[in-house]
C-alpha atoms as a PDB file:
ATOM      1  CA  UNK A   1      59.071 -38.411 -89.395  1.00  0.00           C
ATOM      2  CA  UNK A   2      56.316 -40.666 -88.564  1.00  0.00           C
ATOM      3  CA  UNK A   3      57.834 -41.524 -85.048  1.00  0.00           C
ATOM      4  CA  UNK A   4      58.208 -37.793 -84.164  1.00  0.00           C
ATOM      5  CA  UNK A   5      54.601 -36.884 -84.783  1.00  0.00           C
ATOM      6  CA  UNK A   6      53.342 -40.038 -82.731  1.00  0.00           C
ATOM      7  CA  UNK A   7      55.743 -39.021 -79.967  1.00  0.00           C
ATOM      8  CA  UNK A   8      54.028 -35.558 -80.157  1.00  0.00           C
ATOM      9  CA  UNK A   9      50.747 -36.676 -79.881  1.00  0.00           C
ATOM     10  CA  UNK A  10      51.398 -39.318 -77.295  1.00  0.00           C
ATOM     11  CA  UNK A  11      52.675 -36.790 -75.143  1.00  0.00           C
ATOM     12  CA  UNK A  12      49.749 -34.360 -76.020  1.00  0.00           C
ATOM     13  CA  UNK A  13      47.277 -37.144 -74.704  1.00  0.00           C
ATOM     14  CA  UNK A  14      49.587 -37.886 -71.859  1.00  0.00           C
ATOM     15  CA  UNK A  15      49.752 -34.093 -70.736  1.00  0.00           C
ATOM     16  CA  UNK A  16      45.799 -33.729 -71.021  1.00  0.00           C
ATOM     17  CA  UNK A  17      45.392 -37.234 -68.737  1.00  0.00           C
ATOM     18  CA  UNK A  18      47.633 -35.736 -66.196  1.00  0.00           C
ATOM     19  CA  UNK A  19      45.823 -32.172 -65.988  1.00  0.00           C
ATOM     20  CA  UNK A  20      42.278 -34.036 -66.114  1.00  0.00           C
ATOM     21  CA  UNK A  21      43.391 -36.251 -63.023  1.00  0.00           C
ATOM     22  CA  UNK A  22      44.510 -33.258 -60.938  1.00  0.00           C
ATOM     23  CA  UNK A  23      41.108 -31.625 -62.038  1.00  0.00           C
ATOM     24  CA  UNK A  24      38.921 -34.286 -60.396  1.00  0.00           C
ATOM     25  CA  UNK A  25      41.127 -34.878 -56.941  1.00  0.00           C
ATOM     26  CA  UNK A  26      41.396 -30.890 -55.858  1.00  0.00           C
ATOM     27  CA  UNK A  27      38.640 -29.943 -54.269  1.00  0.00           C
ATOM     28  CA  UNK A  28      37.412 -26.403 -53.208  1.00  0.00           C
ATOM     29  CA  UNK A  29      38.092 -25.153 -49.561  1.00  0.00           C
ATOM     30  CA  UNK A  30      35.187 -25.366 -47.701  1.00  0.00           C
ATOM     31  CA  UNK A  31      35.470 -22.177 -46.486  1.00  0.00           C
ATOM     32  CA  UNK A  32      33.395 -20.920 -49.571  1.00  0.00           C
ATOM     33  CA  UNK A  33      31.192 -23.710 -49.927  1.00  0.00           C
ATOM     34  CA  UNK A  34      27.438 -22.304 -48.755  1.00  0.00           C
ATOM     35  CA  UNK A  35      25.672 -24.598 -47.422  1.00  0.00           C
ATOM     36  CA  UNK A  36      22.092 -25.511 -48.797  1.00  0.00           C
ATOM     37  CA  UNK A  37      19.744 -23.196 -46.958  1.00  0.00           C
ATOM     38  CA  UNK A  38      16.343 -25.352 -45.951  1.00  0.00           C
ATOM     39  CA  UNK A  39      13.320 -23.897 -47.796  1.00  0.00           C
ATOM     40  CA  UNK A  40      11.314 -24.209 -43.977  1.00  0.00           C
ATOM     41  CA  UNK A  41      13.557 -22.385 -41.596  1.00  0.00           C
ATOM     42  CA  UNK A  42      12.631 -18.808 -43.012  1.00  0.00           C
ATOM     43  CA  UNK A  43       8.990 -19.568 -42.431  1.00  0.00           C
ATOM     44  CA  UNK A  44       9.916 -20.665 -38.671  1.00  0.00           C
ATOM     45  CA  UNK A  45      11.581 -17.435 -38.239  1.00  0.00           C
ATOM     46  CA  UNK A  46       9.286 -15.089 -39.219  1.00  0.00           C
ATOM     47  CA  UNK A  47       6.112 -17.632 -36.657  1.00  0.00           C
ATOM     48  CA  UNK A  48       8.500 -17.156 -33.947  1.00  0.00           C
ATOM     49  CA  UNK A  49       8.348 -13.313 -34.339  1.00  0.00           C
ATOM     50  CA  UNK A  50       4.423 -12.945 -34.992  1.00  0.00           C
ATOM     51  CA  UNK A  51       4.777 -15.609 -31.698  1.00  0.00           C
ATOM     52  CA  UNK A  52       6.576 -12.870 -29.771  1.00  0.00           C
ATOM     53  CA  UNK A  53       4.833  -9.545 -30.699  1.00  0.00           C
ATOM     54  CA  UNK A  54       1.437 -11.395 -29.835  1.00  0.00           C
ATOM     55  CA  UNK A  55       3.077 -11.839 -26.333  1.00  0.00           C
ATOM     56  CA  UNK A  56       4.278  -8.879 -25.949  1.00  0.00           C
ATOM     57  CA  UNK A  57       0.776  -7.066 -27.090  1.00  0.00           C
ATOM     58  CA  UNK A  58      -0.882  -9.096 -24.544  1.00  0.00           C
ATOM     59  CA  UNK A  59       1.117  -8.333 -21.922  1.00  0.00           C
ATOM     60  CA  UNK A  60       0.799  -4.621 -22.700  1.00  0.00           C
ATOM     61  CA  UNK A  61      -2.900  -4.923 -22.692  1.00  0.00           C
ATOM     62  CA  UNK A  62      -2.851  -6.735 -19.016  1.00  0.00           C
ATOM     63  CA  UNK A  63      -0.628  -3.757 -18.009  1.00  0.00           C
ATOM     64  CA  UNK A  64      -2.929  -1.187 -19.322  1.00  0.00           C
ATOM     65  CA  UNK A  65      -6.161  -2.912 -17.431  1.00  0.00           C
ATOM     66  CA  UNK A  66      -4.364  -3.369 -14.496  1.00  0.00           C
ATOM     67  CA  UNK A  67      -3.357   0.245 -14.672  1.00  0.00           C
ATOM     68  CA  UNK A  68      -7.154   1.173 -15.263  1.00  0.00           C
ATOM     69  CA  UNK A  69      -8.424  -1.028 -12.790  1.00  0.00           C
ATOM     70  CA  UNK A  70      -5.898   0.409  -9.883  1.00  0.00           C
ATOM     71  CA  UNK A  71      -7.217   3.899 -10.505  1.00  0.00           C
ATOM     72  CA  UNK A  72     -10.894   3.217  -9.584  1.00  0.00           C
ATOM     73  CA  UNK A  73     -12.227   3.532  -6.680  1.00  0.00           C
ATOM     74  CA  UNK A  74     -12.566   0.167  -3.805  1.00  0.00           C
ATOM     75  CA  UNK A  75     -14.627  -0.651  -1.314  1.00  0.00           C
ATOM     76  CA  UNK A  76     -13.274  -0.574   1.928  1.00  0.00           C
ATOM     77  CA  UNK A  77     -16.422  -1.880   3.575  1.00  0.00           C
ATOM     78  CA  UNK A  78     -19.986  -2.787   3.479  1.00  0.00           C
ATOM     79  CA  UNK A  79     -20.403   0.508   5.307  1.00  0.00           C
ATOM     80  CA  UNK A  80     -18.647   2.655   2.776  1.00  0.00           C
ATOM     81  CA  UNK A  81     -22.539   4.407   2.269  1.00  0.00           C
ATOM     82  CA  UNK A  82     -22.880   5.119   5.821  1.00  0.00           C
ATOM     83  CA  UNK A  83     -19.377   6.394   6.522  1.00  0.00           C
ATOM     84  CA  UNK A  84     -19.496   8.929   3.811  1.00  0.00           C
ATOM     85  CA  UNK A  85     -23.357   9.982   4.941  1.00  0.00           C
ATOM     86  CA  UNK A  86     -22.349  10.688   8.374  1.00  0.00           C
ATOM     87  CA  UNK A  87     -18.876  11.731   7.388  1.00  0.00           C
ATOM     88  CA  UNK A  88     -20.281  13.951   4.957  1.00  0.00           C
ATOM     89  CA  UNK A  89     -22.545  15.863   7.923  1.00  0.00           C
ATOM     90  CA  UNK A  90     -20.017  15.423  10.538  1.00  0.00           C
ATOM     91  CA  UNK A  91     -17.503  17.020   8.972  1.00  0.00           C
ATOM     92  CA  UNK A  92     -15.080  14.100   9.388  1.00  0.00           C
ATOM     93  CA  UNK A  93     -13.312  12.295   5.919  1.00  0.00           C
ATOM     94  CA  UNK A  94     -15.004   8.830   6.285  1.00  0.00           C
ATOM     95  CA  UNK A  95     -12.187   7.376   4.960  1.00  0.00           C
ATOM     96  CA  UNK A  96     -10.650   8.581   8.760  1.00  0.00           C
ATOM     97  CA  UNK A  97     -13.420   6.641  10.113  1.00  0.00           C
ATOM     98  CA  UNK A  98     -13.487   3.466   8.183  1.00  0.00           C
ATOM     99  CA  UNK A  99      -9.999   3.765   9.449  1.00  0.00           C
ATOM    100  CA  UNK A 100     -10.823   3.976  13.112  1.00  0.00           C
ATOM    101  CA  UNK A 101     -13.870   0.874  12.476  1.00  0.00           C
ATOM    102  CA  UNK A 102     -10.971  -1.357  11.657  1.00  0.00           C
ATOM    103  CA  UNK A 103      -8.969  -0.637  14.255  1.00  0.00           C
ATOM    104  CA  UNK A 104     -11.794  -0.961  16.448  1.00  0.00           C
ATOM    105  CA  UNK A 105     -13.960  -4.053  15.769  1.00  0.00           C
ATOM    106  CA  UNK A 106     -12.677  -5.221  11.966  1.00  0.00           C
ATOM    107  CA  UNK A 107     -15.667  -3.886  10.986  1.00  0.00           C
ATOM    108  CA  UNK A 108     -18.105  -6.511  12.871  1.00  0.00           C
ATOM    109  CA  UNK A 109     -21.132  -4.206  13.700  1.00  0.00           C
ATOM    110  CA  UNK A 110     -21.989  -7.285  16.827  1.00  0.00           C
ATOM    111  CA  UNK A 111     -18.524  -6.602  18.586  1.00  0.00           C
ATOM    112  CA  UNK A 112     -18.810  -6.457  22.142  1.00  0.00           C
ATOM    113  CA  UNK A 113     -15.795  -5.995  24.705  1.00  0.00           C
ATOM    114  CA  UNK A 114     -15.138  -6.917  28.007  1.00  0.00           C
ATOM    115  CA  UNK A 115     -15.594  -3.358  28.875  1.00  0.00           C
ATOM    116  CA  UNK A 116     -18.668  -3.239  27.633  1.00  0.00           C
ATOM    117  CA  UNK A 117     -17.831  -1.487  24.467  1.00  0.00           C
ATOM    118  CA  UNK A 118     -20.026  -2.022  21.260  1.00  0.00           C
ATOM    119  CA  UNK A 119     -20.143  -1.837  17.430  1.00  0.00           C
ATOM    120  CA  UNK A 120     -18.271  -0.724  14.838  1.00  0.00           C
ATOM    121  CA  UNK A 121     -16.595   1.976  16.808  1.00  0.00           C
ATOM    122  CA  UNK A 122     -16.431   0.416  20.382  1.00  0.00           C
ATOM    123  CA  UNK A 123     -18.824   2.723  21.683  1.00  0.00           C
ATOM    124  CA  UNK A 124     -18.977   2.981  25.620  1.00  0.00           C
ATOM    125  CA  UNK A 125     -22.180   2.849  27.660  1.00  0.00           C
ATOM    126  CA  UNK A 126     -21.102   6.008  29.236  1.00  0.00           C
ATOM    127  CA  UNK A 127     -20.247   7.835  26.109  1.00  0.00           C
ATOM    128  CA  UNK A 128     -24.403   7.236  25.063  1.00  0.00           C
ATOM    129  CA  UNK A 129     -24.995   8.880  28.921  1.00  0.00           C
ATOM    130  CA  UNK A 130     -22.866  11.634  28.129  1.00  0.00           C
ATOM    131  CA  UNK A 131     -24.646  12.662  24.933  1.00  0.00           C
ATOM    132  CA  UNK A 132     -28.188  11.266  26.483  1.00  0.00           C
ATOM    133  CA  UNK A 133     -28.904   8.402  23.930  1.00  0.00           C
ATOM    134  CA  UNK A 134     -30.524   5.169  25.896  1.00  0.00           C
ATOM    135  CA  UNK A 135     -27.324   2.829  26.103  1.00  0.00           C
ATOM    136  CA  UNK A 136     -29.165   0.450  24.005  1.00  0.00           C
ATOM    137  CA  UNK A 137     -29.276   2.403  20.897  1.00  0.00           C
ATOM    138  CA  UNK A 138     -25.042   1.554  20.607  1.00  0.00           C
ATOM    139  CA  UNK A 139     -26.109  -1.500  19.788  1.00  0.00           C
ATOM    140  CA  UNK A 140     -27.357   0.097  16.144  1.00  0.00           C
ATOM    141  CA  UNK A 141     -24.391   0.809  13.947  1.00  0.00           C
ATOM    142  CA  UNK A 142     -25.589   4.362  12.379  1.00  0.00           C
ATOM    143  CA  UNK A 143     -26.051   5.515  16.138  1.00  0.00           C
ATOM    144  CA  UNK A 144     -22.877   3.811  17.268  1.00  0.00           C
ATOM    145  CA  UNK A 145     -21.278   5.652  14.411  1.00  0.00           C
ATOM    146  CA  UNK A 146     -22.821   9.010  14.850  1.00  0.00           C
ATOM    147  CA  UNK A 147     -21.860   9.300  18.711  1.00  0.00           C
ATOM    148  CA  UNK A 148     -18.365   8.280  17.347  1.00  0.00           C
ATOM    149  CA  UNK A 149     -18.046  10.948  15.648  1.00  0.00           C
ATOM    150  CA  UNK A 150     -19.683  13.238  18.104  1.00  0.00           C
ATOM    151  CA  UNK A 151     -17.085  11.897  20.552  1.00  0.00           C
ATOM    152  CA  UNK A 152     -14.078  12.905  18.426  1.00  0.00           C
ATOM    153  CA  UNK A 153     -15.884  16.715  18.071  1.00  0.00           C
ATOM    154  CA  UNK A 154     -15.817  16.935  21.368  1.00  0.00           C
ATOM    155  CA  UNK A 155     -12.262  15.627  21.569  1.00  0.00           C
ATOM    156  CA  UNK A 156     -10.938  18.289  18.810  1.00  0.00           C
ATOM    157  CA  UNK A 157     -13.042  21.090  20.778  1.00  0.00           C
ATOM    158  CA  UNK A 158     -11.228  20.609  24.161  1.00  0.00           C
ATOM    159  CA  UNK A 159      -7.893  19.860  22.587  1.00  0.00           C
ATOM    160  CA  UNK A 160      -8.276  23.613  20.779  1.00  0.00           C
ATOM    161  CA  UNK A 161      -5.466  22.949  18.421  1.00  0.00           C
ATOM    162  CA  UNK A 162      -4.829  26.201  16.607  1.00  0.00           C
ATOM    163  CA  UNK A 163      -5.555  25.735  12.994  1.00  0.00           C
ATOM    164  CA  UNK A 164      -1.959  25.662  11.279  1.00  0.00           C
ATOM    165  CA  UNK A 165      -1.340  22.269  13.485  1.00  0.00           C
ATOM    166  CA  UNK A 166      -0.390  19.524  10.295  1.00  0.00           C
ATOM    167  CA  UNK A 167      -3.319  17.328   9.737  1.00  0.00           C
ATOM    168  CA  UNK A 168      -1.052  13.992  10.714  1.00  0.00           C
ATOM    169  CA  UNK A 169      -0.575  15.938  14.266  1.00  0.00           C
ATOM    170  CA  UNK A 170      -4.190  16.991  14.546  1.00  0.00           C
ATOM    171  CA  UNK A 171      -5.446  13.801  13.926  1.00  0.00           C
ATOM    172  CA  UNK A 172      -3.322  11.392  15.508  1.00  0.00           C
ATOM    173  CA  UNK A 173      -3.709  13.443  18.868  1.00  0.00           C
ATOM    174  CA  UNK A 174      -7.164  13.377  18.536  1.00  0.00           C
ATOM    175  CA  UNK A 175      -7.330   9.520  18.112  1.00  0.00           C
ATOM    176  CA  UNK A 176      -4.769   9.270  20.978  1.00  0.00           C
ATOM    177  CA  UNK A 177      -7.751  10.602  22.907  1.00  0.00           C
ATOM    178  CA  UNK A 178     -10.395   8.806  21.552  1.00  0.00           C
ATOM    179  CA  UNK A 179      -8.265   5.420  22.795  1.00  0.00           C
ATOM    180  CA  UNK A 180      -6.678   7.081  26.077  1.00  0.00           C
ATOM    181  CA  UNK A 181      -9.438   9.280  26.778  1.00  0.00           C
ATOM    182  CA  UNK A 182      -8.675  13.149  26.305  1.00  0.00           C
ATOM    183  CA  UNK A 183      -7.635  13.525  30.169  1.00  0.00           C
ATOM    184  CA  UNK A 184      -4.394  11.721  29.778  1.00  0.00           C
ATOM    185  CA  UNK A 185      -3.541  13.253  26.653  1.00  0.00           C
ATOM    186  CA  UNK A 186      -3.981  16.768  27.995  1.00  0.00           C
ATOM    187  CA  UNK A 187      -2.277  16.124  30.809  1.00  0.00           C
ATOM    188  CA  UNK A 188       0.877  15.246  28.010  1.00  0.00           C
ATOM    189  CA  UNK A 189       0.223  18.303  26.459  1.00  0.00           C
ATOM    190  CA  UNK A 190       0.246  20.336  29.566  1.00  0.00           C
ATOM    191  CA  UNK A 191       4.094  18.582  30.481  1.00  0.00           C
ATOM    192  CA  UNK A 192       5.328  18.872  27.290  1.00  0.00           C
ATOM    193  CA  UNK A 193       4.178  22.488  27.106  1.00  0.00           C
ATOM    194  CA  UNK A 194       5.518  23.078  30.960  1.00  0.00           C
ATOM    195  CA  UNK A 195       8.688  21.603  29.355  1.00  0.00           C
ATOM    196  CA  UNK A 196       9.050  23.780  26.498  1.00  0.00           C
ATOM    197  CA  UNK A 197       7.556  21.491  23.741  1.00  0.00           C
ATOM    198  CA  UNK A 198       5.206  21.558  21.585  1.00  0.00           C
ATOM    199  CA  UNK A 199       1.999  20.700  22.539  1.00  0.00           C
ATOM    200  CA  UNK A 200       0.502  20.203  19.150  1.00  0.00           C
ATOM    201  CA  UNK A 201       3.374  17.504  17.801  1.00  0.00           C
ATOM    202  CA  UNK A 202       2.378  14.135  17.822  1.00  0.00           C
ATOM    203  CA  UNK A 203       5.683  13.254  18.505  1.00  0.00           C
ATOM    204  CA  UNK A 204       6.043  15.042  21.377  1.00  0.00           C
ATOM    205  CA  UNK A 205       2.855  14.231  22.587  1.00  0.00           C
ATOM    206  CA  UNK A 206       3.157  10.412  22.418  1.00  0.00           C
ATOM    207  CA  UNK A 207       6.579  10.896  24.354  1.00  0.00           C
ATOM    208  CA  UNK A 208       4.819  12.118  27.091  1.00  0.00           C
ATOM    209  CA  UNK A 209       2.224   9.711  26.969  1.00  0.00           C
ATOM    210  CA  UNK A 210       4.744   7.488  27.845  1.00  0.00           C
ATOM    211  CA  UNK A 211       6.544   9.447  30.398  1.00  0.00           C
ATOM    212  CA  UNK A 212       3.031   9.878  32.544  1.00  0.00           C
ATOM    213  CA  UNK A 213       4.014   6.147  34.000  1.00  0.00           C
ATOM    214  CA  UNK A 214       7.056   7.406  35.489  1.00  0.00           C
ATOM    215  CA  UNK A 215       6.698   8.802  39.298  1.00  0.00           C
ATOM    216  CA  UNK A 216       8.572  11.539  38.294  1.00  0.00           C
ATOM    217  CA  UNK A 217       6.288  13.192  35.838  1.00  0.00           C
ATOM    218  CA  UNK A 218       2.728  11.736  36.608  1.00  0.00           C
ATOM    219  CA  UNK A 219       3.085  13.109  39.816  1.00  0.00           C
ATOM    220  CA  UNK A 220       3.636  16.636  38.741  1.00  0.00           C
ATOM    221  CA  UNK A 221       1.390  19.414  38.939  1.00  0.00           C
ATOM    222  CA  UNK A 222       0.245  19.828  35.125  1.00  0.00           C
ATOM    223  CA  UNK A 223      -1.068  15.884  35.929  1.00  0.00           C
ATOM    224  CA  UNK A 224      -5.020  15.913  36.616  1.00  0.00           C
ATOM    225  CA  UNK A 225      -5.441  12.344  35.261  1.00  0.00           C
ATOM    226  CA  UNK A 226      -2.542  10.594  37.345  1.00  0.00           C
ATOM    227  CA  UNK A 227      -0.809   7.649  36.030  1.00  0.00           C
ATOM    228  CA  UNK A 228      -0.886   6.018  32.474  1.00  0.00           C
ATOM    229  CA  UNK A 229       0.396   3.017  31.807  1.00  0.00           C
ATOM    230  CA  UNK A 230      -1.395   2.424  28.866  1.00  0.00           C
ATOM    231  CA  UNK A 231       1.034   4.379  26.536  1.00  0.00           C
ATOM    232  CA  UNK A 232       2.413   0.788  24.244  1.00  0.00           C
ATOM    233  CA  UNK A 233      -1.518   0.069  23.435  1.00  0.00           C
ATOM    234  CA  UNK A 234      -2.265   3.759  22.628  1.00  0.00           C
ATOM    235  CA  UNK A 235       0.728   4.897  20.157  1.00  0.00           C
ATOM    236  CA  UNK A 236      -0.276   1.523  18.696  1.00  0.00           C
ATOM    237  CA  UNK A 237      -3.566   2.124  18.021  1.00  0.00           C
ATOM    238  CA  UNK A 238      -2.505   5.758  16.596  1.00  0.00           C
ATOM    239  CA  UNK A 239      -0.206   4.096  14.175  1.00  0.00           C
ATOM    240  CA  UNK A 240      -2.360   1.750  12.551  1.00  0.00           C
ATOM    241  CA  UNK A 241      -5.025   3.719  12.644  1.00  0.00           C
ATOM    242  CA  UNK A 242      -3.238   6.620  10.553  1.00  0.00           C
ATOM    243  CA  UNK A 243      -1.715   3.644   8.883  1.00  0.00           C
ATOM    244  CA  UNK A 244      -5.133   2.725   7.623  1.00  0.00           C
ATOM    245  CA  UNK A 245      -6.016   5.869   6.421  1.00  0.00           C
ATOM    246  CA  UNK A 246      -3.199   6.404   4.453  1.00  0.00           C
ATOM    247  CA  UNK A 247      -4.441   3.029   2.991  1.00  0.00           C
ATOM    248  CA  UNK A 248      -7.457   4.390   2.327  1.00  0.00           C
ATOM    249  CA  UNK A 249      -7.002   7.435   1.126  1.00  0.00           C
ATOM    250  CA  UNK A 250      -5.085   5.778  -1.800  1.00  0.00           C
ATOM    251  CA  UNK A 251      -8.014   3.295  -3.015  1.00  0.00           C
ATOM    252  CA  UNK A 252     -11.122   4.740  -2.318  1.00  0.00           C
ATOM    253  CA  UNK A 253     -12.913   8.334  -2.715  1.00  0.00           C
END
């Protein structure tokens, strides 16, 4: 009797050995073991994002003065006042003539050509005769300005564009002249008219302007101011010009 119950409790204690060893030597997958979550890294996360959102305010607050700054008004020149004095009485946007100053002299009131041409707008000596100003008084810029624009009257008075001609049209032909002189752009007028065009296109006009160098059309009766081979440096000066205006027009008023 005595050996039975010792057997019983030896293999009790034997038994509870064998399920404690297999208890301590299987461990748990590690697929659901969390790992230990650092007590600093939430704190980085959330100094990254205030680091960001101060960026990205900052950045919209450059956009926004850059935005405000673009819609004011610029200088163009250190004439700006003058230009929109005389522009103001002649009648012509001084933006137009800031436009024509740069394509003229760069806006250096002491330019003299070759040709004897002076100031801001390349005023000729005989342009002064023609409105009877003493030739010296081209040398002043408000004068040199003024006859400018009493030039480019003139011009748009002898041209007698009717009134529905576009503005781009009107104004490029009337520069045309101011650089050609108004006798060889009339006479491209006259052959483009002759020929069924329009006289009052700037695009047909500066296609005769280049045409008048060939025999064949600068020797044809509608012709009163012969031969003009000066057509690359005039459709260049048009385009900048008109160029420049555009310019303007978009930063200053």
């Amino acid at each position: 009797m005595l050996k039975r119950v010792f057997f019983v409790i030896l293999s009790l204690v034997v038994i509870a050995g064998f399920e404690s060893s297999l208890g301590s030597t299987v461990a748990a997958p590690a697929l659901f073991v969390e790992e230990p979550t650092s007590s600093t890294e939430g704190a980085d996360d959330v100094e990254a994002t205030v680091k960001v959102d101060s960026l990205a305010n900052q950045a919209t607050n450059q956009s926004e003065q850059i935005a405000v700054t673009a819609k004011l008004p610029q200088q163009i020149s250190k004439f700006d006042t003058l230009m929109k004095r005389i522009g103001e009485e002649s009648g012509y946007d001084w933006r137009f003539m800031s436009a024509i100053a740069y394509c003229e002299s760069r806006f250096k009131e002491g330019l003299v050509s070759k040709r004897g041409a002076a100031g801001l707008m390349q005023v000729m000596p005989i342009v002064a005769r023609h409105f009877k100003v003493p030739v010296s008084h081209i040398y002043n810029t408000e004068t040199n300005v003024r006859l400018a624009c009493r030039l480019l009257a003139e011009f748009e008075t002898m041209l007698r564009m009717p009134e529905s001609t576009p503005d781009y049209d009107r104004l490029s032909i009337i520069l045309a002249s101011y650089n050609a002189g108004v006798g060889h752009v009339q006479d491209a007028r006259r052959l483009a008219k002759a020929d069924g065009a329009n006289p009052n296109s700037w695009a047909v006009v500066s296609k005769y302007l280049k045409l008048k160098a060939d025999p064949a059309y600068y020797t044809r009766s509608e012709v009163k101011a012969g031969r003009f081979s000066g057509s690359r440096e005039t459709l260049g000066f048009v385009e900048l010009a008109m160029s420049k205006y555009s310019d303007y027009c978009e930063i200053a008023w």
